[in-house]
PDB file of N, CA and C in Angstrom:
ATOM      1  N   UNK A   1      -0.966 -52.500  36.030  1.00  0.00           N
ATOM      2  CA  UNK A   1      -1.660 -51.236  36.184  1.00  0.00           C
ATOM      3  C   UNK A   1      -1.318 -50.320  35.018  1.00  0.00           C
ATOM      4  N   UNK A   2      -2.554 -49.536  34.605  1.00  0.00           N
ATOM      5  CA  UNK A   2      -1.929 -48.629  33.425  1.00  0.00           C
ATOM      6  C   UNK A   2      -2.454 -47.093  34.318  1.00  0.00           C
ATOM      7  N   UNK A   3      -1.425 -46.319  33.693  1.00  0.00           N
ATOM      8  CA  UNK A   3      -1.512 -44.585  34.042  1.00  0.00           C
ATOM      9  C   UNK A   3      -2.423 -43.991  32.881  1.00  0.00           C
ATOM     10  N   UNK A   4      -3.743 -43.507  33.163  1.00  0.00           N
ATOM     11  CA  UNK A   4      -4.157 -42.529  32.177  1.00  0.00           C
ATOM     12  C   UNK A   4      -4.343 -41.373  32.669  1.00  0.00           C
ATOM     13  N   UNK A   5      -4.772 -40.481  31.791  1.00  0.00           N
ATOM     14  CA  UNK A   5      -5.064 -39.066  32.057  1.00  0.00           C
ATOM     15  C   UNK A   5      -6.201 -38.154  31.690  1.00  0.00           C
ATOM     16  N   UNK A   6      -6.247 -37.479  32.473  1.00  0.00           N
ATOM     17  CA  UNK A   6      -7.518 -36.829  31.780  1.00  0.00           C
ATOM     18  C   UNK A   6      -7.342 -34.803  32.597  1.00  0.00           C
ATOM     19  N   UNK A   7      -7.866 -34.237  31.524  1.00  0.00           N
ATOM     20  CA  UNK A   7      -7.726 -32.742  31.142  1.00  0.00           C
ATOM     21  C   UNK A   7      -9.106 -32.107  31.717  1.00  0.00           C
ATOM     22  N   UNK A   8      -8.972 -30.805  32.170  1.00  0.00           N
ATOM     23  CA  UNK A   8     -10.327 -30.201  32.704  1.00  0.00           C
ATOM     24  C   UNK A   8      -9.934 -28.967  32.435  1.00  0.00           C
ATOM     25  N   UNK A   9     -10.799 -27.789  32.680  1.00  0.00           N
ATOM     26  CA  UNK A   9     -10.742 -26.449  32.357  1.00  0.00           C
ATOM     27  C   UNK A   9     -11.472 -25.460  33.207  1.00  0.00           C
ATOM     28  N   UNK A  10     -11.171 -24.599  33.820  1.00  0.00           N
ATOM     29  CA  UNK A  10     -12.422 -23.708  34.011  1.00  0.00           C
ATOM     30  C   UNK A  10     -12.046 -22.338  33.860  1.00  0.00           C
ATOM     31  N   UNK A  11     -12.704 -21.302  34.558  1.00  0.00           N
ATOM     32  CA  UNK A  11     -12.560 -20.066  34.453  1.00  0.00           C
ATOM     33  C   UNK A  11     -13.299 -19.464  36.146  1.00  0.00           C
ATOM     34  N   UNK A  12     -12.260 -19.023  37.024  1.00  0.00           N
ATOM     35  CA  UNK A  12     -12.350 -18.231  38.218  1.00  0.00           C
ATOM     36  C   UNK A  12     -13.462 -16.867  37.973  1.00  0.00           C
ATOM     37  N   UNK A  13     -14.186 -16.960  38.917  1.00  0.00           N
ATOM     38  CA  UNK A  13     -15.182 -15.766  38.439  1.00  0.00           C
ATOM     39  C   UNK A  13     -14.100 -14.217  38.854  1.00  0.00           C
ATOM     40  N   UNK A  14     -12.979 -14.203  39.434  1.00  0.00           N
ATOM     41  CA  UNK A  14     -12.490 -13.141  39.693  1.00  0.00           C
ATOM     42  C   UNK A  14     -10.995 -13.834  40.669  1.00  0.00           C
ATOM     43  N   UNK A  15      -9.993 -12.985  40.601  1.00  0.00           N
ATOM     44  CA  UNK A  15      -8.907 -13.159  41.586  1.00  0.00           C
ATOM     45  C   UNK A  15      -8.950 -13.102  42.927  1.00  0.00           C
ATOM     46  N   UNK A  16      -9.723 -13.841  43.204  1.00  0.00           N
ATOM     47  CA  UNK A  16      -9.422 -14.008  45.015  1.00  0.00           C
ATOM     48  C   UNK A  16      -9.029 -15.299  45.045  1.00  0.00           C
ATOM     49  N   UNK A  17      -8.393 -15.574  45.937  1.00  0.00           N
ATOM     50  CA  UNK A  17      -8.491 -17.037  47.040  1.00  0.00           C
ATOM     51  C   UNK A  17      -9.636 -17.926  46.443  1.00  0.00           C
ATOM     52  N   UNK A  18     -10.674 -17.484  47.671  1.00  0.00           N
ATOM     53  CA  UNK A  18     -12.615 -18.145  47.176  1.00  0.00           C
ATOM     54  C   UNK A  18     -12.524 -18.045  46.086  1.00  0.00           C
ATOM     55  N   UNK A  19     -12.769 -17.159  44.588  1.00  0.00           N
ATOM     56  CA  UNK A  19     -12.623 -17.475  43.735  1.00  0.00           C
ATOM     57  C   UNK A  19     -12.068 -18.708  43.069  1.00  0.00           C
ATOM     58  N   UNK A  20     -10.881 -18.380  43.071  1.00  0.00           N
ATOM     59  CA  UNK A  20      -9.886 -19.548  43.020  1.00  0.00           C
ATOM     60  C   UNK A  20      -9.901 -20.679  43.159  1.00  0.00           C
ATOM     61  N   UNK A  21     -10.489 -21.213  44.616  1.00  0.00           N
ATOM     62  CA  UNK A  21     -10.578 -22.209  45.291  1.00  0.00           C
ATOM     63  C   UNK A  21     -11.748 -22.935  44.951  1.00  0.00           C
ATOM     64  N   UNK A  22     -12.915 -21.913  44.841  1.00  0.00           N
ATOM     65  CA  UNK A  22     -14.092 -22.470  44.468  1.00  0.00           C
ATOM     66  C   UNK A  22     -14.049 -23.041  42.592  1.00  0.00           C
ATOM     67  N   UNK A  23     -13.790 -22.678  42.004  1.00  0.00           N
ATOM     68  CA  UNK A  23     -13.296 -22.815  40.586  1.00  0.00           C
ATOM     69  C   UNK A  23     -12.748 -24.284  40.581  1.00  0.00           C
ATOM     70  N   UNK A  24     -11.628 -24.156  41.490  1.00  0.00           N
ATOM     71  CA  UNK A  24     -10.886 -25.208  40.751  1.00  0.00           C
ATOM     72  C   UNK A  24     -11.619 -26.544  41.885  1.00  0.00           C
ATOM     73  N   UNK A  25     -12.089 -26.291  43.089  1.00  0.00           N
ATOM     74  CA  UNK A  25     -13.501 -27.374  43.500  1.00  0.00           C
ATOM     75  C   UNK A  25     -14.036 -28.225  43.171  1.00  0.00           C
ATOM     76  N   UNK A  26     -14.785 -27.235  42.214  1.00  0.00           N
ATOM     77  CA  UNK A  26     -16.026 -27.469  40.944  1.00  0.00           C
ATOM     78  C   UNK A  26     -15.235 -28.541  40.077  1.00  0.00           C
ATOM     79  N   UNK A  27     -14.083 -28.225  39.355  1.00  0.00           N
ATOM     80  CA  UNK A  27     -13.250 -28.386  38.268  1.00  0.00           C
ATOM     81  C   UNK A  27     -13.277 -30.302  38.686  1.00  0.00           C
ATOM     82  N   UNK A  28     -12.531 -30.271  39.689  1.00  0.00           N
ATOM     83  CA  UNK A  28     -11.715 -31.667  40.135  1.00  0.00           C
ATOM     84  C   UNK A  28     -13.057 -32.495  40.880  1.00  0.00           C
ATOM     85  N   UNK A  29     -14.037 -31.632  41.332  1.00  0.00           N
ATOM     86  CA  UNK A  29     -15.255 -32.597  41.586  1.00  0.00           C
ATOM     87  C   UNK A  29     -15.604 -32.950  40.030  1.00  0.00           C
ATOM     88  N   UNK A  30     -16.297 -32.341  39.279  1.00  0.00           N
ATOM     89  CA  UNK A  30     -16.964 -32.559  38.033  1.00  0.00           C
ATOM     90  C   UNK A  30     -16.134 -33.838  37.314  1.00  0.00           C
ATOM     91  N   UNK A  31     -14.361 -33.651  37.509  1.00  0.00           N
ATOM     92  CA  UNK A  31     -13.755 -34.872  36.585  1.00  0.00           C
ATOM     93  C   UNK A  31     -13.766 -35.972  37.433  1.00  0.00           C
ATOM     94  N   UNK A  32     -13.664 -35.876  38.789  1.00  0.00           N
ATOM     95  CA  UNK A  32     -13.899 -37.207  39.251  1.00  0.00           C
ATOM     96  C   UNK A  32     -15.327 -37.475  39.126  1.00  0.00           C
ATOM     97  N   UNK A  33     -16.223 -37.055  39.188  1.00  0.00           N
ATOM     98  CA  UNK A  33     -17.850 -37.563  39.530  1.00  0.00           C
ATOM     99  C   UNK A  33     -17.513 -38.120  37.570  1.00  0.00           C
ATOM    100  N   UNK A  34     -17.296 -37.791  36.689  1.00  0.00           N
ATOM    101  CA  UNK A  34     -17.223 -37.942  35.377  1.00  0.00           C
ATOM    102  C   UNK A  34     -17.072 -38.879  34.709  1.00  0.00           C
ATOM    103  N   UNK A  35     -15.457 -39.158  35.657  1.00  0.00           N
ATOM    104  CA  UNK A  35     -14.670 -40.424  35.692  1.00  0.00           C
ATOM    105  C   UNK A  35     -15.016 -41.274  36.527  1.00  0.00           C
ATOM    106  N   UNK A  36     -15.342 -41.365  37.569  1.00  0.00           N
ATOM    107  CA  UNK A  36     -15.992 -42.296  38.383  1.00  0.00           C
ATOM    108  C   UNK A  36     -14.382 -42.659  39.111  1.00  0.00           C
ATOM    109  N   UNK A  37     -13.541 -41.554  39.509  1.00  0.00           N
ATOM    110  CA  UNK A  37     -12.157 -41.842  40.233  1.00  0.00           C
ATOM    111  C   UNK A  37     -12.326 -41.852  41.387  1.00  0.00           C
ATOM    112  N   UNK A  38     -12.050 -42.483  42.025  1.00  0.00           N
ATOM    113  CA  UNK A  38     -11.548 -42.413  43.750  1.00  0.00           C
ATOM    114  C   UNK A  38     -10.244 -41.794  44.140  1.00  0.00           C
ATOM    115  N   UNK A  39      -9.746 -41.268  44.649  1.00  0.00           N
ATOM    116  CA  UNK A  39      -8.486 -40.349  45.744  1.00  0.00           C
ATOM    117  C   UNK A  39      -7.435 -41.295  45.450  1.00  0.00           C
ATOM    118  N   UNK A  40      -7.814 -42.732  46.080  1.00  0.00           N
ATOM    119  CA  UNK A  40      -6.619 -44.021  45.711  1.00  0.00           C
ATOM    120  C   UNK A  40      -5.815 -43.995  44.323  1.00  0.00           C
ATOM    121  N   UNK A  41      -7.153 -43.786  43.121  1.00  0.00           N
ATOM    122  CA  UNK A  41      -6.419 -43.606  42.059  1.00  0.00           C
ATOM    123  C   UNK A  41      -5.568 -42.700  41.302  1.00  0.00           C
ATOM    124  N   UNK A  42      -5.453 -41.720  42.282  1.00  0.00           N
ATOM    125  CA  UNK A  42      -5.067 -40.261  41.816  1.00  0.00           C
ATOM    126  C   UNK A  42      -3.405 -40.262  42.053  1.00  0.00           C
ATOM    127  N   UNK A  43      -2.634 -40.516  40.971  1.00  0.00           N
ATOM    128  CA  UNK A  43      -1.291 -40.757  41.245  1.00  0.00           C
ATOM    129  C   UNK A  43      -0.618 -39.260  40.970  1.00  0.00           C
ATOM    130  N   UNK A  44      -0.989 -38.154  40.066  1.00  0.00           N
ATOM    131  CA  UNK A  44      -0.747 -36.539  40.398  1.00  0.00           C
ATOM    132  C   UNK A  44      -1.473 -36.258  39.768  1.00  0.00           C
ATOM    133  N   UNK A  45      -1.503 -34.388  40.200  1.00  0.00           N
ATOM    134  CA  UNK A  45      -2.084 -33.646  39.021  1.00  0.00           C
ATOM    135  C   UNK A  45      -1.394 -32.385  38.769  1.00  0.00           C
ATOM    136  N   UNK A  46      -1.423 -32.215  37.683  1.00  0.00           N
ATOM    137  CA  UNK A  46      -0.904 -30.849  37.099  1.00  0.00           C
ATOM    138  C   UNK A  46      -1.793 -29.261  36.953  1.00  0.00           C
ATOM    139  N   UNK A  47      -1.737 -28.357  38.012  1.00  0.00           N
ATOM    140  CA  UNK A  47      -2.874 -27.379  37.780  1.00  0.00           C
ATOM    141  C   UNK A  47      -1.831 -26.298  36.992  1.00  0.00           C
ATOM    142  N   UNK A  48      -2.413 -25.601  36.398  1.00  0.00           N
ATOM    143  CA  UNK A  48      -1.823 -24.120  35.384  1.00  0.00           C
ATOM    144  C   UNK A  48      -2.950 -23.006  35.531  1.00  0.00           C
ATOM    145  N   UNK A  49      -2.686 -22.186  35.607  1.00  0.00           N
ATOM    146  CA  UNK A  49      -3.470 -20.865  36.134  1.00  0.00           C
ATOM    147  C   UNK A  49      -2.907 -19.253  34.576  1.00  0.00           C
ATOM    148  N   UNK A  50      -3.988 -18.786  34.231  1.00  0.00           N
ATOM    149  CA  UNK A  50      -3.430 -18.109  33.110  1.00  0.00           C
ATOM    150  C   UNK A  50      -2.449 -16.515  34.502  1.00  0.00           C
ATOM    151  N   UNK A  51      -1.597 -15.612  33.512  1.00  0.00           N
ATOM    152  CA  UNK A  51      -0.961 -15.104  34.471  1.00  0.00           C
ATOM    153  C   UNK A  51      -1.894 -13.982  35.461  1.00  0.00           C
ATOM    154  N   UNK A  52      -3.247 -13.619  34.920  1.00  0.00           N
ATOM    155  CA  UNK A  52      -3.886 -12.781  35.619  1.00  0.00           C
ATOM    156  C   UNK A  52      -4.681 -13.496  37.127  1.00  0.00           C
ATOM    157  N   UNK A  53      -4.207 -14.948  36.943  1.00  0.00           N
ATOM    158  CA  UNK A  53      -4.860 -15.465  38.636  1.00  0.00           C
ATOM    159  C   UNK A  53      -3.564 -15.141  39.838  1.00  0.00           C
ATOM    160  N   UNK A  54      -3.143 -14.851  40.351  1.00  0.00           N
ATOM    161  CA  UNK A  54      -2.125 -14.892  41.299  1.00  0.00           C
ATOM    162  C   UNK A  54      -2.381 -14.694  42.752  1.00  0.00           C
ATOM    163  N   UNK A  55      -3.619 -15.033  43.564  1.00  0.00           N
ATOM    164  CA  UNK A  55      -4.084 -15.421  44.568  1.00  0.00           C
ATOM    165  C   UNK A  55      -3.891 -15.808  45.102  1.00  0.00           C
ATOM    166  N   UNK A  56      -3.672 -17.021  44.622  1.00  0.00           N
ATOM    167  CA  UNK A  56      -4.168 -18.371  45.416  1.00  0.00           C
ATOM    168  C   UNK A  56      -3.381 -19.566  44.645  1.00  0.00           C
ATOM    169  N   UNK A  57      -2.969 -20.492  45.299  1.00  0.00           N
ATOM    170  CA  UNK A  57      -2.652 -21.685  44.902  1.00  0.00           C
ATOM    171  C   UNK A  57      -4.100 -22.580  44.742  1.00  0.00           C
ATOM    172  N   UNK A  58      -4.453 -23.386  43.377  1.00  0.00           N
ATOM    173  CA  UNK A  58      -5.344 -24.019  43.087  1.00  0.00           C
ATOM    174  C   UNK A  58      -5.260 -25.145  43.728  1.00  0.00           C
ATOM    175  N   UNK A  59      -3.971 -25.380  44.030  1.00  0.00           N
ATOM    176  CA  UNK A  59      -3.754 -26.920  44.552  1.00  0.00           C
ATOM    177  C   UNK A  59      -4.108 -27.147  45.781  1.00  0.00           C
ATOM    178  N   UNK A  60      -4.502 -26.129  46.545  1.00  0.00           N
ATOM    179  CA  UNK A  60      -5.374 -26.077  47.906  1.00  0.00           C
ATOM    180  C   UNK A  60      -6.864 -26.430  48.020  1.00  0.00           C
ATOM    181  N   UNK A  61      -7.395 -25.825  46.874  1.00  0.00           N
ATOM    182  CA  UNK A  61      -8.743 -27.005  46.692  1.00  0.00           C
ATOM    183  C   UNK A  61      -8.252 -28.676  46.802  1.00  0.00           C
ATOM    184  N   UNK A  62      -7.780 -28.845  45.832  1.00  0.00           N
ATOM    185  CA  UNK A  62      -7.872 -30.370  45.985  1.00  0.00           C
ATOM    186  C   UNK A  62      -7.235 -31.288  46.913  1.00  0.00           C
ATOM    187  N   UNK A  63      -6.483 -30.337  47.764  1.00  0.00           N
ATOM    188  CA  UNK A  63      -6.027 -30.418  49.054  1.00  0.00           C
ATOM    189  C   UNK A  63      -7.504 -30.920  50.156  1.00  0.00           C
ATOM    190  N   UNK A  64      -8.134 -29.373  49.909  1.00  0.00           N
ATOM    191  CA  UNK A  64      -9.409 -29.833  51.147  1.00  0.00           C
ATOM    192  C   UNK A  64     -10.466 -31.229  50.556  1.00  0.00           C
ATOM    193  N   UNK A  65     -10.356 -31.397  49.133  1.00  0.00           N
ATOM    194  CA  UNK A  65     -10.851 -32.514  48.773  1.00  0.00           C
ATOM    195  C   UNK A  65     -10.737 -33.912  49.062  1.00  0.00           C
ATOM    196  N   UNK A  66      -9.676 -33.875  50.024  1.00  0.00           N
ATOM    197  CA  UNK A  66      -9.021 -35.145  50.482  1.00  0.00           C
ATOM    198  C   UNK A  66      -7.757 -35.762  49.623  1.00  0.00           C
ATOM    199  N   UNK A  67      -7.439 -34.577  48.896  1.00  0.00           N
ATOM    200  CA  UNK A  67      -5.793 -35.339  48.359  1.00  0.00           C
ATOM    201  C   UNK A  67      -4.884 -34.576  48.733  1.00  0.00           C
ATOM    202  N   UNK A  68      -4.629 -35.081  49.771  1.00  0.00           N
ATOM    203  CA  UNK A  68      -3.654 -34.943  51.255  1.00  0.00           C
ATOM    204  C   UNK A  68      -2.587 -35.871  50.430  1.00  0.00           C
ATOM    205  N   UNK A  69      -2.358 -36.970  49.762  1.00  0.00           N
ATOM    206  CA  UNK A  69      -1.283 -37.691  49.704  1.00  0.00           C
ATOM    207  C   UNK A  69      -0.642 -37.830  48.094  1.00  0.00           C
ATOM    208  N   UNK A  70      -1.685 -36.544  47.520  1.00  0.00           N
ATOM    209  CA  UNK A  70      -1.205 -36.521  45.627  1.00  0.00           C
ATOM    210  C   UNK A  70      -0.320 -35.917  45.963  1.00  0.00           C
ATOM    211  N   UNK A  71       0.638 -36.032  45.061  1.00  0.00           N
ATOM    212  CA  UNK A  71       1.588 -35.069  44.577  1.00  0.00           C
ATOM    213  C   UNK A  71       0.866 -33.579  43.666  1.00  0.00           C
ATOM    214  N   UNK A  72       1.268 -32.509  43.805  1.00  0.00           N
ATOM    215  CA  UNK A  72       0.649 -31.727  43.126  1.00  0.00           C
ATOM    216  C   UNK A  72       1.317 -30.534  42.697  1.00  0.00           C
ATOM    217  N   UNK A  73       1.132 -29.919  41.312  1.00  0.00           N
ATOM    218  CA  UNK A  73       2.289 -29.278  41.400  1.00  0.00           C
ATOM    219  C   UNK A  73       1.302 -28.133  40.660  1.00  0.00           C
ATOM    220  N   UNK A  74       1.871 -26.630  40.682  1.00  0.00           N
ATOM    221  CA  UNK A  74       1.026 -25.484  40.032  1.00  0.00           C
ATOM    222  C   UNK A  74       2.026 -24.739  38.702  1.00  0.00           C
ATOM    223  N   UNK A  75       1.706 -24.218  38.061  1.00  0.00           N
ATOM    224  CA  UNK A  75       2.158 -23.530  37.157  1.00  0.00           C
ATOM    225  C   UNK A  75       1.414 -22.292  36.584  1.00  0.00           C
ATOM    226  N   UNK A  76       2.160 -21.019  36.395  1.00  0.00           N
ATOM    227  CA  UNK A  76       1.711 -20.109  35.146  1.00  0.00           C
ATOM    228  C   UNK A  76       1.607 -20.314  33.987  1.00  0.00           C
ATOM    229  N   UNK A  77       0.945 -20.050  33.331  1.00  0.00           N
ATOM    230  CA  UNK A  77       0.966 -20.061  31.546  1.00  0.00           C
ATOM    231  C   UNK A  77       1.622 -19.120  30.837  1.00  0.00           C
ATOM    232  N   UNK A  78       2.187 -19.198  30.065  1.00  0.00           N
ATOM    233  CA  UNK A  78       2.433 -18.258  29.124  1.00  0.00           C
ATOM    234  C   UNK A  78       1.674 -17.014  28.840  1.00  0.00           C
ATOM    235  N   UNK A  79       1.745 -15.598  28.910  1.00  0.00           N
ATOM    236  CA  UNK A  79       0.582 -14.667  27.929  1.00  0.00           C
ATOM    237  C   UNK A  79       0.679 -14.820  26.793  1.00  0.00           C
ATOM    238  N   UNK A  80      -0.249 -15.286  26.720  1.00  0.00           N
ATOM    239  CA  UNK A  80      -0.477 -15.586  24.951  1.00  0.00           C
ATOM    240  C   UNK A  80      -1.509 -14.454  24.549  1.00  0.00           C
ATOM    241  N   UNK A  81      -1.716 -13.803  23.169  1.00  0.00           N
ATOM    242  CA  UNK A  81      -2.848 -12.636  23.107  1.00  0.00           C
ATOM    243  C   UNK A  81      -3.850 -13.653  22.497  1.00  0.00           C
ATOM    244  N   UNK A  82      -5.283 -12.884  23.028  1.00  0.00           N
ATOM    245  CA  UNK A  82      -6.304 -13.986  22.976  1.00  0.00           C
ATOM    246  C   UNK A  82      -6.498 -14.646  23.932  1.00  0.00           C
ATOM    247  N   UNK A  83      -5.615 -15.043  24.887  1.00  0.00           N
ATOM    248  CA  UNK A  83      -6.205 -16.323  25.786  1.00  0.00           C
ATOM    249  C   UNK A  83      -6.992 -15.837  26.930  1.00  0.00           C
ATOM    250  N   UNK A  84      -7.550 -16.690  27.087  1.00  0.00           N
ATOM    251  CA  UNK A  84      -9.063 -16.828  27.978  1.00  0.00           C
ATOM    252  C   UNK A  84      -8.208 -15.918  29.389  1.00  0.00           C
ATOM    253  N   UNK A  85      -8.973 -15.284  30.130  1.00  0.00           N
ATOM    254  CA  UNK A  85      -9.070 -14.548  30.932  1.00  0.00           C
ATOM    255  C   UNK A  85      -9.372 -15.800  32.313  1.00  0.00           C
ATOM    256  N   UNK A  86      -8.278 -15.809  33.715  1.00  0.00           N
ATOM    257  CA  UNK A  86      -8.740 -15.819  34.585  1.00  0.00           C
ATOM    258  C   UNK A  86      -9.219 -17.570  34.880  1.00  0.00           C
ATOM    259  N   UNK A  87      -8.321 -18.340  33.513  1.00  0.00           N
ATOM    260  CA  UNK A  87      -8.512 -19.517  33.077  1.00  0.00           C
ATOM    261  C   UNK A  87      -7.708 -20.643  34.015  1.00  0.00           C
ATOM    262  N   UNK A  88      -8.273 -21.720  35.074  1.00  0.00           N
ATOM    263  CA  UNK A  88      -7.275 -22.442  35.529  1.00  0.00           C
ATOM    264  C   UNK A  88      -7.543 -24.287  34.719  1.00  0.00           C
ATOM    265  N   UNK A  89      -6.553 -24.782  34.660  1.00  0.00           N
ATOM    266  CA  UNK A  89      -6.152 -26.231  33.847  1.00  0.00           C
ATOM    267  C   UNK A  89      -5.749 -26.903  34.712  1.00  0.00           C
ATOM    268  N   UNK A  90      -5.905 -28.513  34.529  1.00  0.00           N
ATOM    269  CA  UNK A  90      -5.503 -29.573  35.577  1.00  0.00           C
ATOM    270  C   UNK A  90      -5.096 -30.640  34.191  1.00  0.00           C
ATOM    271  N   UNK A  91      -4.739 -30.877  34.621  1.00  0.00           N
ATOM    272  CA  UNK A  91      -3.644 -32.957  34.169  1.00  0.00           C
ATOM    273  C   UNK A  91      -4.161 -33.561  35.763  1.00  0.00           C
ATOM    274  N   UNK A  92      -4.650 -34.391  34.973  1.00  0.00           N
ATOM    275  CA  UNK A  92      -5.284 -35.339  36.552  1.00  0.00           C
ATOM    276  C   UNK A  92      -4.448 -36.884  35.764  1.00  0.00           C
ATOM    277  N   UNK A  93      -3.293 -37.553  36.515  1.00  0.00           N
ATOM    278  CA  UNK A  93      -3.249 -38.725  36.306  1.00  0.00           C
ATOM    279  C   UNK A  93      -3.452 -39.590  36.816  1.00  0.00           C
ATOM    280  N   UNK A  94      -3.948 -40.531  36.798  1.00  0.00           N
ATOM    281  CA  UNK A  94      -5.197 -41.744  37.363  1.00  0.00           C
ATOM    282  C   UNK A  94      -4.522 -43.228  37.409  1.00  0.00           C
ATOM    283  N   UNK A  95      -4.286 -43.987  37.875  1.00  0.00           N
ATOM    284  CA  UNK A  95      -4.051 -45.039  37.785  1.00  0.00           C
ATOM    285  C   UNK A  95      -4.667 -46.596  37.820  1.00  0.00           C
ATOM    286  N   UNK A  96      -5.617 -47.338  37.065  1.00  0.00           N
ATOM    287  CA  UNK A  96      -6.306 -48.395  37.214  1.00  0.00           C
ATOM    288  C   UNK A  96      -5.915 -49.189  36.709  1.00  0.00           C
ATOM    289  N   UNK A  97      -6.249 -50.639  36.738  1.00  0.00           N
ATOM    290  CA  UNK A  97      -6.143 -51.854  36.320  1.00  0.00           C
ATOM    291  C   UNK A  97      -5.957 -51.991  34.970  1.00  0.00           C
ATOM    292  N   UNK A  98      -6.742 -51.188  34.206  1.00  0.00           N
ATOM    293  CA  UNK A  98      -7.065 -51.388  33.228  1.00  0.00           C
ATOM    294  C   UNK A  98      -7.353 -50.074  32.351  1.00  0.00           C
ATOM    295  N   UNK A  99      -5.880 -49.659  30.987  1.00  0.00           N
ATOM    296  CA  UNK A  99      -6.341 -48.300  30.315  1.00  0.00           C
ATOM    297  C   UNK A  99      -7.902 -48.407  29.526  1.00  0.00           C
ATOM    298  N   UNK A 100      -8.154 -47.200  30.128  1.00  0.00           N
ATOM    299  CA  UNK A 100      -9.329 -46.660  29.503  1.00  0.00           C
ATOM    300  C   UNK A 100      -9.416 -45.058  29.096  1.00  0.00           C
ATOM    301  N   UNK A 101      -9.621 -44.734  28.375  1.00  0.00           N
ATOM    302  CA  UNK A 101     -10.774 -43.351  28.400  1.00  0.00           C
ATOM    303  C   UNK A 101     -11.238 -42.508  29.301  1.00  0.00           C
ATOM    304  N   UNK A 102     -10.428 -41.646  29.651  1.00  0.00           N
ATOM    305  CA  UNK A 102     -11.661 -40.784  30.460  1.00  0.00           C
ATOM    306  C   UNK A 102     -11.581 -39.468  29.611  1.00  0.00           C
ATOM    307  N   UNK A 103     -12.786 -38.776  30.409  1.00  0.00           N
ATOM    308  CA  UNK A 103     -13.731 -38.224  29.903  1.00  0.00           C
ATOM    309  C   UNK A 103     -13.174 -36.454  30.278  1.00  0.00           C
ATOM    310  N   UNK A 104     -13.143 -35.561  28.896  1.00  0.00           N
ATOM    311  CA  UNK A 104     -12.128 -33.867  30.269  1.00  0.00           C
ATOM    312  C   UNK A 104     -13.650 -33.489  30.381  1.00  0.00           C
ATOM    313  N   UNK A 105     -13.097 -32.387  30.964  1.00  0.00           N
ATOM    314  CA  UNK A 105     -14.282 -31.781  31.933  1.00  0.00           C
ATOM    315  C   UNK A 105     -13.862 -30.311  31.173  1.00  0.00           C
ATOM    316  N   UNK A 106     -14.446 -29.451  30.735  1.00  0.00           N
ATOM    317  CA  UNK A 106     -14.693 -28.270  30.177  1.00  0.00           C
ATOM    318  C   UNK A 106     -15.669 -27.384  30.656  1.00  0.00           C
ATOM    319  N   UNK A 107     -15.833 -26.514  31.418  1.00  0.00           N
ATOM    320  CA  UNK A 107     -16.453 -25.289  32.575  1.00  0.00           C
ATOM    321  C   UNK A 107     -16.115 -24.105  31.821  1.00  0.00           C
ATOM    322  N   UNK A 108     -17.404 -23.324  32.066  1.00  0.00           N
ATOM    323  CA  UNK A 108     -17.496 -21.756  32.412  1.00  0.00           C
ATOM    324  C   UNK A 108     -16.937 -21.656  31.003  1.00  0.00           C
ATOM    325  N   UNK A 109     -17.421 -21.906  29.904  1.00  0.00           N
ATOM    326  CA  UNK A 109     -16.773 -21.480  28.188  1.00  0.00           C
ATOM    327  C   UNK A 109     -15.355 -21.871  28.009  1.00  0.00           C
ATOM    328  N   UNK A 110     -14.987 -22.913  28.813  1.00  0.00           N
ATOM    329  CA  UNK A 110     -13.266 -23.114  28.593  1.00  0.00           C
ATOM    330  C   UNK A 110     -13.785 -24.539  27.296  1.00  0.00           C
ATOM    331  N   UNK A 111     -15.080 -25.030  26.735  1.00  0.00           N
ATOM    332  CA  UNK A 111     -15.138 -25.787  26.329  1.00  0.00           C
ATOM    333  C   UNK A 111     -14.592 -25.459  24.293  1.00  0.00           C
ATOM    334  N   UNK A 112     -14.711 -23.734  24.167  1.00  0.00           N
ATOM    335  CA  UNK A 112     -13.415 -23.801  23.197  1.00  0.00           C
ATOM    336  C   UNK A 112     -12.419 -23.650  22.931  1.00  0.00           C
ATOM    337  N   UNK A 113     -11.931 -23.877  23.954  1.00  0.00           N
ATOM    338  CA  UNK A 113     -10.110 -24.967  23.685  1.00  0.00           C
ATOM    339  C   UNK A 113     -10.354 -25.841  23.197  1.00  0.00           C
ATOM    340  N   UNK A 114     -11.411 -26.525  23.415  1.00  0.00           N
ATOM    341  CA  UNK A 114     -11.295 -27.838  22.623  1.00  0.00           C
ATOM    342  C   UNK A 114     -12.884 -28.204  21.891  1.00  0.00           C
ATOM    343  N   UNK A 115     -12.847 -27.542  20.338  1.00  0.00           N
ATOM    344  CA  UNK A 115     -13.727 -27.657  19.579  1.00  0.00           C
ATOM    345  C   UNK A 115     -14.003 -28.903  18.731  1.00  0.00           C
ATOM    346  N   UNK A 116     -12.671 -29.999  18.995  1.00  0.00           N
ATOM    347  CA  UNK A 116     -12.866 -31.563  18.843  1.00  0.00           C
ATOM    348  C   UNK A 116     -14.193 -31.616  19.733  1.00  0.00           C
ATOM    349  N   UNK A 117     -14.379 -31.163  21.096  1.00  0.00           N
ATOM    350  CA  UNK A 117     -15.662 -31.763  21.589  1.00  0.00           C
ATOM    351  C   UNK A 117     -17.096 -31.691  21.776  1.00  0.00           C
ATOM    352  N   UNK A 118     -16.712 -30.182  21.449  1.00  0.00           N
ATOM    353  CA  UNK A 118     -18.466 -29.686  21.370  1.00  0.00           C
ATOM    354  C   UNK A 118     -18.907 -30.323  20.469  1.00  0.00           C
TER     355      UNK A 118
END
């Protein structure tokens, strides 16, 4: 079995909970539908929240998503000046037969962080 990984991004329309929850939803549906992952393969994930989200734990979405048995862990970011407003991040690590490629998922203008992809 090999461990890969794959990166996603979004941006909370505002600090609530729902906000929150719905954001990071979207986020972890979009990389699995992307990746074509199943729950089985989901060995953890890493969510990060910039410091202006403080609501809500993100890791409760992917909770009601059916990963009841990931490990999951949350983090703040650093304030950095410049950085995206209201911004939450995932590390999704995956586990299959066989390393491959997957694909990040970039939402709501978080797609320049990473101008390798546009």
């Amino acid at each position: 079995m090999a461990v890969n990984a794959v990166r996603g991004a979004t941006i909370a329309r505002e600090n609530s909970p729902q906000a929150i929850w719905d954001a990071t939803a979207e986020l972890v549906a979009a990389i699995v539908e992307k990746n074509a992952i199943t729950v089985d393969e989901v060995v953890a994930a890493f969510f990060t929240m910039t410091p202006d989200l403080d609501a809500a734990f993100p890791a409760y979405a992917a909770r009601q998503l059916g990963w009841s048995e990931v490990p999951l862990l949350g983090a703040v970011e650093t304030a950095v000046p410049g950085m995206p407003e209201r911004m939450i991040r995932v590390l999704v690590e995956v586990e299959r037969p066989e390393r491959r490629r997957l694909l990040p998922v970039y939402l709501h203008g978080t797609l320049a962080l990473r101008p390798d992809l546009a």
